[in-house]
C-alpha atoms as a PDB file:
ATOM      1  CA  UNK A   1      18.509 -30.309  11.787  1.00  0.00           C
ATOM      2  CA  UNK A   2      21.829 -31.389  10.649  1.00  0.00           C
ATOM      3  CA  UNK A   3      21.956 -35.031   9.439  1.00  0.00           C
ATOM      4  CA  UNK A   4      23.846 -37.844  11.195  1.00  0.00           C
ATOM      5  CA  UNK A   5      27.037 -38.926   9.814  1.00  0.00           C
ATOM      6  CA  UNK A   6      29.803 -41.270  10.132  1.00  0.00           C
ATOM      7  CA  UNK A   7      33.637 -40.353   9.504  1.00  0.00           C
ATOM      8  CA  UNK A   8      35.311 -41.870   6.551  1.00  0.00           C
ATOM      9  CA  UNK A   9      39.462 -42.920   6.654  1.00  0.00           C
ATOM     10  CA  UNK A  10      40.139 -40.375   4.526  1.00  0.00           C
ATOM     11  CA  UNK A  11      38.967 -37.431   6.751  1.00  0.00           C
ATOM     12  CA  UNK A  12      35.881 -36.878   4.994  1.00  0.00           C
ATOM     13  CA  UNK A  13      32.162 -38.010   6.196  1.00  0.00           C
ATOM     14  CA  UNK A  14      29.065 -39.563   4.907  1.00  0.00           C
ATOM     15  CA  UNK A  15      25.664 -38.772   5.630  1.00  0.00           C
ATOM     16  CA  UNK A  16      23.916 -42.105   7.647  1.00  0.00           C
ATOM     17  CA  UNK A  17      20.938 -41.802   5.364  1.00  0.00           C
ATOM     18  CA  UNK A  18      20.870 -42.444   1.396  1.00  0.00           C
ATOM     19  CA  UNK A  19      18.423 -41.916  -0.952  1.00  0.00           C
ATOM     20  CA  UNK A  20      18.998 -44.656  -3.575  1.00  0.00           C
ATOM     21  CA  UNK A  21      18.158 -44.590  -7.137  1.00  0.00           C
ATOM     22  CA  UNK A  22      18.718 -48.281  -8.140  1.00  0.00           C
ATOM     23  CA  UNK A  23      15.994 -50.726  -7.118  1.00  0.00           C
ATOM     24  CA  UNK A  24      12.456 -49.038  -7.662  1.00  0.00           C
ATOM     25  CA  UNK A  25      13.494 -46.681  -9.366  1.00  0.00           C
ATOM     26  CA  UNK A  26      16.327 -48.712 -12.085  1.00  0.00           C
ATOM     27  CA  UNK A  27      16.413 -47.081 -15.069  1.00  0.00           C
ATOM     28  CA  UNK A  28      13.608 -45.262 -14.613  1.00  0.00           C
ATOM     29  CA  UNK A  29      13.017 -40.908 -14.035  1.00  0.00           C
ATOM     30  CA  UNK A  30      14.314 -40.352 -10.650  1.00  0.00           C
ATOM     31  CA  UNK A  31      13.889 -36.181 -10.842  1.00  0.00           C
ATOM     32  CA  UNK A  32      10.671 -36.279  -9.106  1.00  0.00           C
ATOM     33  CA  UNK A  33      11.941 -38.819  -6.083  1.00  0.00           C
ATOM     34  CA  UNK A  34      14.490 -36.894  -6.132  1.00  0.00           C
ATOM     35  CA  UNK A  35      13.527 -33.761  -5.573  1.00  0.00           C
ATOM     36  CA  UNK A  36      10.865 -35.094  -3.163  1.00  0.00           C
ATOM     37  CA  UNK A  37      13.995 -36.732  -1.040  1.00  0.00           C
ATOM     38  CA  UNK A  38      15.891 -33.372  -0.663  1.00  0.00           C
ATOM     39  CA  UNK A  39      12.948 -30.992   0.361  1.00  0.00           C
ATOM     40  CA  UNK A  40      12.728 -33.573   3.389  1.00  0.00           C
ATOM     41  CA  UNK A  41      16.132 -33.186   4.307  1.00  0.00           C
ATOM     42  CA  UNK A  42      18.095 -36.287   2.512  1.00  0.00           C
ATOM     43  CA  UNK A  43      21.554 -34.698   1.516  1.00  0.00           C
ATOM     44  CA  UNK A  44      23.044 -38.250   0.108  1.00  0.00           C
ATOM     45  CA  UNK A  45      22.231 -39.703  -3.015  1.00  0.00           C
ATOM     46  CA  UNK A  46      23.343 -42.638  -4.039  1.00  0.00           C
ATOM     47  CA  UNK A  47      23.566 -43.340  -8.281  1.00  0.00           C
ATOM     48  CA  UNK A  48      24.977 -45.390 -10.584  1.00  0.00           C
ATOM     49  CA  UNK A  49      25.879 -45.742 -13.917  1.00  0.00           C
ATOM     50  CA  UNK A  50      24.391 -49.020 -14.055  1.00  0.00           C
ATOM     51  CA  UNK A  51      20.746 -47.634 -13.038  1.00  0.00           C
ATOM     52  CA  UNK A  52      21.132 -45.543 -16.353  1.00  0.00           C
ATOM     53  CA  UNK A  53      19.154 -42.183 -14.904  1.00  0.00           C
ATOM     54  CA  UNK A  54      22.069 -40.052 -13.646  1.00  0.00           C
ATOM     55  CA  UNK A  55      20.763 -37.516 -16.029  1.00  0.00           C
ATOM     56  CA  UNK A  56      17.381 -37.086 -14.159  1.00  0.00           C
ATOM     57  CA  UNK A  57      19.252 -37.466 -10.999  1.00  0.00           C
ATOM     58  CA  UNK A  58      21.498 -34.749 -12.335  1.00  0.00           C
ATOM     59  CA  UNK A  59      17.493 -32.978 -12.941  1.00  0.00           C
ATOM     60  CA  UNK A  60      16.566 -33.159  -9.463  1.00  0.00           C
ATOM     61  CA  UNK A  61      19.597 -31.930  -7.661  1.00  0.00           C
ATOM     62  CA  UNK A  62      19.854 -28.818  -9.908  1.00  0.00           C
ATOM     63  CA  UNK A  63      15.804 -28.460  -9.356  1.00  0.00           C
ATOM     64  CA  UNK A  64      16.345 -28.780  -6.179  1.00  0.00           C
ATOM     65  CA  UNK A  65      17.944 -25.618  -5.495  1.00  0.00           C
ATOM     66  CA  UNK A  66      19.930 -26.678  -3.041  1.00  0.00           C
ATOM     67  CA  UNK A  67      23.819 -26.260  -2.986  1.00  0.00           C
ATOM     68  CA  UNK A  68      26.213 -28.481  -3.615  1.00  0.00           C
ATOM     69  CA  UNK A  69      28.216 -28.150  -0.597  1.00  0.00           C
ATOM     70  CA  UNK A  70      25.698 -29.300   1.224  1.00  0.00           C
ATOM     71  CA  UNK A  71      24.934 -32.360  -1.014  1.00  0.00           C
ATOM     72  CA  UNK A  72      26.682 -35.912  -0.595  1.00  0.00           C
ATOM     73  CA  UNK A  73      26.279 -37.533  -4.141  1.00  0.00           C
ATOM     74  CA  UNK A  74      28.135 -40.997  -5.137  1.00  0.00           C
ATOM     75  CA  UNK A  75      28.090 -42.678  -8.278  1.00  0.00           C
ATOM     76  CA  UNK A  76      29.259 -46.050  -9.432  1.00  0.00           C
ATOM     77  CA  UNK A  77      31.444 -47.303 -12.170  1.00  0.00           C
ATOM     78  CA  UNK A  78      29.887 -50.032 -14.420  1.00  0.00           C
ATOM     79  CA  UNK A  79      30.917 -52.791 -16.966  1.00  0.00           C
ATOM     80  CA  UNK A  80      33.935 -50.533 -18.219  1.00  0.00           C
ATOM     81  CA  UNK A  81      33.319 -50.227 -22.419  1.00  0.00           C
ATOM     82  CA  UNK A  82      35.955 -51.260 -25.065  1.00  0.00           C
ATOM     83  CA  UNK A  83      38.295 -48.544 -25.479  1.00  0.00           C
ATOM     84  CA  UNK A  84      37.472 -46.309 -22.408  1.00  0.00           C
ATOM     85  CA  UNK A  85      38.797 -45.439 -19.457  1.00  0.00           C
ATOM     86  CA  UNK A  86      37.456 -45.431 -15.929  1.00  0.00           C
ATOM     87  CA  UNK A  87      37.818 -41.230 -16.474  1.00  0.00           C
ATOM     88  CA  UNK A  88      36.232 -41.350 -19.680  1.00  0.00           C
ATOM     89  CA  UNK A  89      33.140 -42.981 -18.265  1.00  0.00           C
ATOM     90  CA  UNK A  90      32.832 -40.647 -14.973  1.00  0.00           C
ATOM     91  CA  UNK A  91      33.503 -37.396 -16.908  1.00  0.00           C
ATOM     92  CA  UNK A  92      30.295 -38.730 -18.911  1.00  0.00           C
ATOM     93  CA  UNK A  93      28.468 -39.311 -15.495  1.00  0.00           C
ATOM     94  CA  UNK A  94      29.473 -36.285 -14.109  1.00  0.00           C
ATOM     95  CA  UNK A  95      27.795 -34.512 -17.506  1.00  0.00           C
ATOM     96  CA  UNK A  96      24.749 -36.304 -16.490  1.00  0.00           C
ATOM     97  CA  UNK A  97      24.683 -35.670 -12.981  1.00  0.00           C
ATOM     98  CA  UNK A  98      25.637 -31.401 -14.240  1.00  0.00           C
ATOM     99  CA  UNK A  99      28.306 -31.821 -11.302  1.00  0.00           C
ATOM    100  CA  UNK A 100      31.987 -31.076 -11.214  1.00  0.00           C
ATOM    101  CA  UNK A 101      32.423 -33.608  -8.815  1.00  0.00           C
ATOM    102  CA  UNK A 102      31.106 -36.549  -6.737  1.00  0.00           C
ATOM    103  CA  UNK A 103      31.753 -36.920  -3.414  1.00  0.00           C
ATOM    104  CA  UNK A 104      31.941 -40.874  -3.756  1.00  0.00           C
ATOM    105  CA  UNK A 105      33.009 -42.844  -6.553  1.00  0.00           C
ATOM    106  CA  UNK A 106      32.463 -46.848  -6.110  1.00  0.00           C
ATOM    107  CA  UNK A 107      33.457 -50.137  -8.105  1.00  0.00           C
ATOM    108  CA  UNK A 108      29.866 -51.247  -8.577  1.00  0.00           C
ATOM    109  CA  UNK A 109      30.604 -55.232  -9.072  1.00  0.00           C
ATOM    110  CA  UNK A 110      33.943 -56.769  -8.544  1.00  0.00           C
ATOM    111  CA  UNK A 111      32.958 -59.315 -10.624  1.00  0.00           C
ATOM    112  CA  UNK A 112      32.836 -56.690 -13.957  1.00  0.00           C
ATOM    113  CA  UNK A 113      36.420 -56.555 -13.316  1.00  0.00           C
ATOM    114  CA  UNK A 114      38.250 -59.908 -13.542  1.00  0.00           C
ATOM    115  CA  UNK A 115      41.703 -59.298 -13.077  1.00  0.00           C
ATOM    116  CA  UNK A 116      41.973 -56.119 -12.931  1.00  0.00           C
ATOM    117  CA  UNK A 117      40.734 -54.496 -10.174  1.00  0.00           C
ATOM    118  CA  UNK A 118      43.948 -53.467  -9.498  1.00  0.00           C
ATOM    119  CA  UNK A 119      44.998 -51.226 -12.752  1.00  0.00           C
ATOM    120  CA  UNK A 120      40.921 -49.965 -12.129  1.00  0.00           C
ATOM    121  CA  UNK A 121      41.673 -49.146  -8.551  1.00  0.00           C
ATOM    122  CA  UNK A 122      44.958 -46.906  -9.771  1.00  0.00           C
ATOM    123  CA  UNK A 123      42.329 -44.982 -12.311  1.00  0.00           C
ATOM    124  CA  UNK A 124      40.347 -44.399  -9.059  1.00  0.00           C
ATOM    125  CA  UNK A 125      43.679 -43.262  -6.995  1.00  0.00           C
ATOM    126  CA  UNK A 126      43.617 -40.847  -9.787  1.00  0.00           C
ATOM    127  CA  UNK A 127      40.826 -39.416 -10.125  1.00  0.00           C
ATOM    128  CA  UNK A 128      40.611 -38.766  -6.462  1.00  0.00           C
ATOM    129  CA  UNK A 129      44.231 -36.737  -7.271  1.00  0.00           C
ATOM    130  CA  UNK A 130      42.405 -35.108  -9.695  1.00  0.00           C
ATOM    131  CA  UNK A 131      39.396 -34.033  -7.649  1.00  0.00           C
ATOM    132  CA  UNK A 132      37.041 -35.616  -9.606  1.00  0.00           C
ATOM    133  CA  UNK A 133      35.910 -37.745  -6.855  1.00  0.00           C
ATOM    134  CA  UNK A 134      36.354 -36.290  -2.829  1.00  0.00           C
ATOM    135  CA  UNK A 135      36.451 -40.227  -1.978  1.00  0.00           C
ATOM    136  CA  UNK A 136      36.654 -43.868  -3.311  1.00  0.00           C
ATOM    137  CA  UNK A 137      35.281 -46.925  -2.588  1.00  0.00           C
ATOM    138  CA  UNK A 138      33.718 -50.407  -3.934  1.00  0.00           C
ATOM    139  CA  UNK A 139      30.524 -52.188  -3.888  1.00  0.00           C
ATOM    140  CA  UNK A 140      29.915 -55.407  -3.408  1.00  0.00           C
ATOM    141  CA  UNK A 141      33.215 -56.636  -2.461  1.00  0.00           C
ATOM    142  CA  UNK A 142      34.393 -60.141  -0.801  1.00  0.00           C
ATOM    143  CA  UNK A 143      37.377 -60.284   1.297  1.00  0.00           C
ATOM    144  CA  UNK A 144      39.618 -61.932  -1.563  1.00  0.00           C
ATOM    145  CA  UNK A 145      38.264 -58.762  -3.686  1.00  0.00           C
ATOM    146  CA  UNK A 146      39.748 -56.622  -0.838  1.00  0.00           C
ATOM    147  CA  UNK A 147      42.732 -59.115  -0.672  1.00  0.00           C
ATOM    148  CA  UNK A 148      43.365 -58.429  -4.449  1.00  0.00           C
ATOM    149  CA  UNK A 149      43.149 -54.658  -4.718  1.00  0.00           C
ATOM    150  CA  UNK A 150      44.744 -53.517  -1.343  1.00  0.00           C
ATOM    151  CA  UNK A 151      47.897 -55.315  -2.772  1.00  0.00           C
ATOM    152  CA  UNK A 152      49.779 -52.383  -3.725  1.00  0.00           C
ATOM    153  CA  UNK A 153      47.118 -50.078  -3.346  1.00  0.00           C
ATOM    154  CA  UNK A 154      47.857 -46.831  -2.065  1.00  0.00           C
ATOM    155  CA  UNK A 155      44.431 -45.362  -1.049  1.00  0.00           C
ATOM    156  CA  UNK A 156      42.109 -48.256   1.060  1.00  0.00           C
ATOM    157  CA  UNK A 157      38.656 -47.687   0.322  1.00  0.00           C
ATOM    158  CA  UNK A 158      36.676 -45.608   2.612  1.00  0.00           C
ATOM    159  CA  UNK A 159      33.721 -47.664   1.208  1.00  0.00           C
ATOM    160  CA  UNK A 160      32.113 -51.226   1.041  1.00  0.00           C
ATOM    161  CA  UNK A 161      28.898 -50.582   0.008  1.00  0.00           C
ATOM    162  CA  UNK A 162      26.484 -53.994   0.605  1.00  0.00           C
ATOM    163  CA  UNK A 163      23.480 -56.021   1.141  1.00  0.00           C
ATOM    164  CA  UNK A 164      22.747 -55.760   4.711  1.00  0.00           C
ATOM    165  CA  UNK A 165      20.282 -56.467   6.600  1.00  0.00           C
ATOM    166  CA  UNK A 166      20.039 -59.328   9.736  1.00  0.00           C
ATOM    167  CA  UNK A 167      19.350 -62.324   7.341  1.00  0.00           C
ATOM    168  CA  UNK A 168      22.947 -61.544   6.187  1.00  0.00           C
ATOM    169  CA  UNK A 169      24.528 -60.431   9.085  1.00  0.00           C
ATOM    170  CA  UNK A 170      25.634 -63.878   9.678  1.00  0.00           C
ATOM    171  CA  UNK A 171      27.196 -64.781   6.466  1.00  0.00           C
ATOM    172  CA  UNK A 172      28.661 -60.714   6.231  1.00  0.00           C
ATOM    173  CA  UNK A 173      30.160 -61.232   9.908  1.00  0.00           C
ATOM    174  CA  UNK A 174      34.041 -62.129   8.970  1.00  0.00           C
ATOM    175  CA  UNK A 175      33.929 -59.406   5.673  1.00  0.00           C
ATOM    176  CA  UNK A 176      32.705 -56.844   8.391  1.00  0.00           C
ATOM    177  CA  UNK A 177      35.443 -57.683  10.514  1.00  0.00           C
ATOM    178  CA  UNK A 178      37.833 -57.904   7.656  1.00  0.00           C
ATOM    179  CA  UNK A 179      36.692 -54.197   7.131  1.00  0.00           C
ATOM    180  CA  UNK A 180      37.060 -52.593  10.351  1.00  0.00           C
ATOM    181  CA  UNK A 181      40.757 -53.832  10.596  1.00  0.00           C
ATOM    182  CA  UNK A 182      41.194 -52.160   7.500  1.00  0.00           C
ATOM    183  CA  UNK A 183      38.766 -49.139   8.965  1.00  0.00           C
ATOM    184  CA  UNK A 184      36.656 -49.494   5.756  1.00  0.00           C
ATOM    185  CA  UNK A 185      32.949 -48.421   6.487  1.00  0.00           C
ATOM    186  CA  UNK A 186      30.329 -50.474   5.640  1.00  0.00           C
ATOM    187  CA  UNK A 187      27.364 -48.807   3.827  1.00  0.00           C
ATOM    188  CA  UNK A 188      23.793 -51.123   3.238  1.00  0.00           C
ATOM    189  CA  UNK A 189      21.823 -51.311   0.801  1.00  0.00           C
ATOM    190  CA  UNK A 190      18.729 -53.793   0.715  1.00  0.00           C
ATOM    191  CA  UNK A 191      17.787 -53.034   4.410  1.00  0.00           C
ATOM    192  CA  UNK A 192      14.793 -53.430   4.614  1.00  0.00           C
ATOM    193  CA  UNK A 193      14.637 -57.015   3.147  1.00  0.00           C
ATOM    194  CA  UNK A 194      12.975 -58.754   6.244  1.00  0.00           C
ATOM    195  CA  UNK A 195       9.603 -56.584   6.199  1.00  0.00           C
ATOM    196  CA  UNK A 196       9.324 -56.155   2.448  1.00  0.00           C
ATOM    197  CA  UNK A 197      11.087 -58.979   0.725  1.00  0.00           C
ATOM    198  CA  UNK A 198      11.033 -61.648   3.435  1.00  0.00           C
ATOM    199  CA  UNK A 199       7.879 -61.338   5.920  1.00  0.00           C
ATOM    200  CA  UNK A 200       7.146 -64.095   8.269  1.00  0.00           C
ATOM    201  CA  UNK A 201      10.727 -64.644   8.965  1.00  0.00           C
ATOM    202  CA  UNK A 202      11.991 -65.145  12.475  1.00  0.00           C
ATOM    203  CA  UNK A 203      12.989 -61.676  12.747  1.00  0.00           C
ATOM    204  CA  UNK A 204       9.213 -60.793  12.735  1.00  0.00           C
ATOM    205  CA  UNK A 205       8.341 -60.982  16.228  1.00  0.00           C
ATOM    206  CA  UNK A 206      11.494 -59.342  17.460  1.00  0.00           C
ATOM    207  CA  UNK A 207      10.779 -56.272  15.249  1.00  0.00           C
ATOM    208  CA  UNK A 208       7.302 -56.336  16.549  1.00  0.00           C
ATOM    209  CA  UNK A 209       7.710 -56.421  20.185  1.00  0.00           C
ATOM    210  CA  UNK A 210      10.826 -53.827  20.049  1.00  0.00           C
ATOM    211  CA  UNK A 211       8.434 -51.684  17.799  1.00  0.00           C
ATOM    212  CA  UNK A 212       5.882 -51.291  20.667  1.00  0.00           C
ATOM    213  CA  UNK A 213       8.161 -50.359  23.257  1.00  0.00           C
ATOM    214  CA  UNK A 214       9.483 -47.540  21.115  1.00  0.00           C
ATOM    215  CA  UNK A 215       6.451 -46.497  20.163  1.00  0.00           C
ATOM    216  CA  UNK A 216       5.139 -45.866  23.831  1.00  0.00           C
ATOM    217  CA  UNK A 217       8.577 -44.586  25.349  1.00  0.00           C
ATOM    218  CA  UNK A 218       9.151 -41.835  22.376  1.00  0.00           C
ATOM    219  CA  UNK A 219       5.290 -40.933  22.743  1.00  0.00           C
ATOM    220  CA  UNK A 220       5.182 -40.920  18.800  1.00  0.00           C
ATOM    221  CA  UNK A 221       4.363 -43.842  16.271  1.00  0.00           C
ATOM    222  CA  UNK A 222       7.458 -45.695  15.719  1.00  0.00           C
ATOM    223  CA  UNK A 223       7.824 -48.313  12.592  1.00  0.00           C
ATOM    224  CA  UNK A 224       9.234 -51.868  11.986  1.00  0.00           C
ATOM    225  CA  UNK A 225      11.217 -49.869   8.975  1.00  0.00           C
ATOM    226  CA  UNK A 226      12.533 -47.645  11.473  1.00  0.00           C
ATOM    227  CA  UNK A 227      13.823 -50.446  13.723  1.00  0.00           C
ATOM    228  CA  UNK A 228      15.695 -51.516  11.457  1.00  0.00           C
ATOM    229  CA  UNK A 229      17.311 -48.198  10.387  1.00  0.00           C
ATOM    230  CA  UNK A 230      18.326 -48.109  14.066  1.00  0.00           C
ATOM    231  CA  UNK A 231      19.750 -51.705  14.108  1.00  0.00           C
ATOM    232  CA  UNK A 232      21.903 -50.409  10.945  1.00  0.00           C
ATOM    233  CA  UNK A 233      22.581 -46.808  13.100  1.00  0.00           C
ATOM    234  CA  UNK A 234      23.482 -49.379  16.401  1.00  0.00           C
ATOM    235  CA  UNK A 235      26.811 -50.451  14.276  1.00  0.00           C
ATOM    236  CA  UNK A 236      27.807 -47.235  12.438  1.00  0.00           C
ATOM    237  CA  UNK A 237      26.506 -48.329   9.010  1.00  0.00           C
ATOM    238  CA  UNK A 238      24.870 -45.854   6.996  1.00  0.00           C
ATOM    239  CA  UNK A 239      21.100 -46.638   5.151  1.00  0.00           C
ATOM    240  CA  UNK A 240      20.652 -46.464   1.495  1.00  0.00           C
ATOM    241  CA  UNK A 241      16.541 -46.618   0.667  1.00  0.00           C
ATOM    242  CA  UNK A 242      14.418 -45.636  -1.470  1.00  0.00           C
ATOM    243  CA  UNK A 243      11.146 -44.616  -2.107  1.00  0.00           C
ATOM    244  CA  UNK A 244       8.411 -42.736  -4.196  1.00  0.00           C
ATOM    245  CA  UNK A 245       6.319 -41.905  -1.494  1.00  0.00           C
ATOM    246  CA  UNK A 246       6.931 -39.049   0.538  1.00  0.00           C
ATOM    247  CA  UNK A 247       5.401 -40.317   3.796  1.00  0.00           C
ATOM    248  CA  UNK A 248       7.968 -43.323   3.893  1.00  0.00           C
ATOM    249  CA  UNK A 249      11.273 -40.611   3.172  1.00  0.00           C
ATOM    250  CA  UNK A 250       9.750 -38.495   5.913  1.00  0.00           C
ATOM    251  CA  UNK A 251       9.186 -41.687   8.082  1.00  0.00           C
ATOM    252  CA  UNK A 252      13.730 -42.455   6.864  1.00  0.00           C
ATOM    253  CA  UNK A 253      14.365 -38.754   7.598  1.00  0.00           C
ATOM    254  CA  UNK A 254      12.900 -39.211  11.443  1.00  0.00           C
ATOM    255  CA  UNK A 255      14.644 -42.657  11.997  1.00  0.00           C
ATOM    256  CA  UNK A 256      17.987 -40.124  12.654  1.00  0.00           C
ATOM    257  CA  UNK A 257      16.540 -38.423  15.508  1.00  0.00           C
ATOM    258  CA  UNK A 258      14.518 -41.377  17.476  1.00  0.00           C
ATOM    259  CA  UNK A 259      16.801 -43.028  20.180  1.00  0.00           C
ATOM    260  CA  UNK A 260      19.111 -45.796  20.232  1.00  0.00           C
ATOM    261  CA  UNK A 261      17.924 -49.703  20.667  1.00  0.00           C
ATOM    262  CA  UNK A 262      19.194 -51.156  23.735  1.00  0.00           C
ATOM    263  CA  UNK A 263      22.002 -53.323  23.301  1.00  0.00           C
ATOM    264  CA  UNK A 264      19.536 -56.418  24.167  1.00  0.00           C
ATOM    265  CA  UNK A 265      17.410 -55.460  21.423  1.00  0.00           C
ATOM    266  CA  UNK A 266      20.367 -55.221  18.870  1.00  0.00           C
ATOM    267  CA  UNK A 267      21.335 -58.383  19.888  1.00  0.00           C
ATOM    268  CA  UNK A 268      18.092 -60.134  19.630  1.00  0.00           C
ATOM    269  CA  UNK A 269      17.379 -58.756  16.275  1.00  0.00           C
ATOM    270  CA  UNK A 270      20.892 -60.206  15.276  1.00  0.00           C
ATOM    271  CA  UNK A 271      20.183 -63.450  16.757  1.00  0.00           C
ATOM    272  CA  UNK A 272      16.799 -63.872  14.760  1.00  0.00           C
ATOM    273  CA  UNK A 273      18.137 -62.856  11.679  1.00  0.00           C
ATOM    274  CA  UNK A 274      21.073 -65.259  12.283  1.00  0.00           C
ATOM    275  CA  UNK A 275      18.639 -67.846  12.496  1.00  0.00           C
ATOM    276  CA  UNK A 276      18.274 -68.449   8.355  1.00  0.00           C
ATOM    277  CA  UNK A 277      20.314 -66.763   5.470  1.00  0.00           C
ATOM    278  CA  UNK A 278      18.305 -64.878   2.799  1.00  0.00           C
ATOM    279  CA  UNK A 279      19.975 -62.854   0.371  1.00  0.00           C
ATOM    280  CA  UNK A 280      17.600 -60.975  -2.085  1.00  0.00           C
ATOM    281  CA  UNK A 281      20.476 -59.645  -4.439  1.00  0.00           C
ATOM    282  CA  UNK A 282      23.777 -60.873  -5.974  1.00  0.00           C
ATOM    283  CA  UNK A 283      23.393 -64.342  -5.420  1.00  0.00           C
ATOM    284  CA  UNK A 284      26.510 -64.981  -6.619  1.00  0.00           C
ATOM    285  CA  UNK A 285      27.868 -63.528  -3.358  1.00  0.00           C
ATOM    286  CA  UNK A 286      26.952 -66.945  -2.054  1.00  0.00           C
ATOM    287  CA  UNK A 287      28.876 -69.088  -4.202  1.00  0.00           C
END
């Protein structure tokens, strides 16, 4: 089965599913999850320089054996060093990775950038001239982020990769519609926050009840992870998860083929999660 995907502004498109390799697996050996992810079908995989194990993601694709055309791999730029240049430091990542290219290259953290995400954003423009990376994009961005690269930008990011779940949809509402004037995907990260960072939220019974119906009207056991997945899949946002065990990617990889949530049931998962604000990662985001 061919995976899902959603059209970029640059022509291109990503896969809706990501395998990530921050989070559980943060500098740690990702070969194994890796490897594990693509013999179940997951195409995209989502690094970083920050998570310091592009080299054993690098491992798993080329143990993988499976080609690179039909891979999706991004990586993101971190805390630039003294004395290097955006190209120096994704030439060394694409060494790690043992690829010629990525197919997305992301600003991990405005905020590693202080007045200069513009002169960073031209390095990106270039590299994308240079092949080096098929598309560019950012990371945690706020709209005054946006509001400070686009100015004079001549590539908008096909990109804003985020926290998003429905405990943030609220306080992500005006970025999101920032974005789609700007037709500027949103990708999320951090998903699955209400069942495994923030049980017992309001949320909860929602997930529940929705759960059950799916369950009996696709005749096969559905999950409150899944749910979710399709809440993300309801508003053309792409999933970036991760696990190490192989019953949970399998459980991602089916999430793409189970049908859609009625528009009541998107709605009333929105309105729970509207209901309190929990953010489980860059707090500052808040501020």
């Amino acid at each position: 089965m061919a995976p899902l995907t959603i059209p970029l502004n640059d022509g291109k498109q990503i896969p809706w599913l990501g395998f990530g390799t921050g989070t559980a697996l943060y500098s740690k050996d990702a070969e194994a999850a890796i490897r594990v992810a693509i013999a179940n079908g997951i195409v995209h995989l989502d690094g970083a320089q920050m998570y310091q194990n592009e080299d054993s993601l690098g491992n798993g694709i080329a143990s993988s054996g499976k080609p690179r055309s039909e891979l999706f791999v991004t990586t993101k730029l971190g805390k630039l060093p003294e004395g290097k240049t955006v190209r120096d430091t994704l030439v060394e990542s694409l060494k790690k990775l043992k690829l010629d290219y990525v197919d997305l290259f992301l600003i991990h953290m405005p905020i590693h950038h202080e007045g200069k995400l513009k002169a960073v954003w031209k390095e990106f423009e270039e590299l994308q001239k240079e092949g080096l990376a098929k598309s560019i994009g950012v990371s945690n961005f706020r709209i005054k982020d946006f509001e400070e690269l686009l100015d004079g930008a001549n590539v908008v990011p096909a990109v804003n990769q985020i926290e998003y779940h429905p405990y943030v949809y609220k306080a992500t509402a005006p970025l999101l519609e920032f974005q789609k004037k700007h037709n500027i995907v949103a990708t999320s990260y951090g998903g699955l926050t209400p069942i495994v960072r923030q049980k017992g939220g309001p949320v909860d019974p929602v997930l529940a009840s929705i759960t059950q119906r799916l369950t009996k009207d696709a005749g096969k056991n559905v999950t409150e992870g899944q749910v979710l997945g399709l809440w993300l899949r309801s508003q053309g946002i792409p999933e970036i998860t991760t696990s190490s065990k192989e019953e949970r990617v399998k459980e991602y990889v089916a999430t793409q083929t189970l049908p859609d949530l009625t528009p009541e049931e998107v709605n009333a998962i929105t309105e729970a999660g509207s209901k309190v604000h929990h953010r489980a990662f860059c707090k500052w985001l808040d501020d």
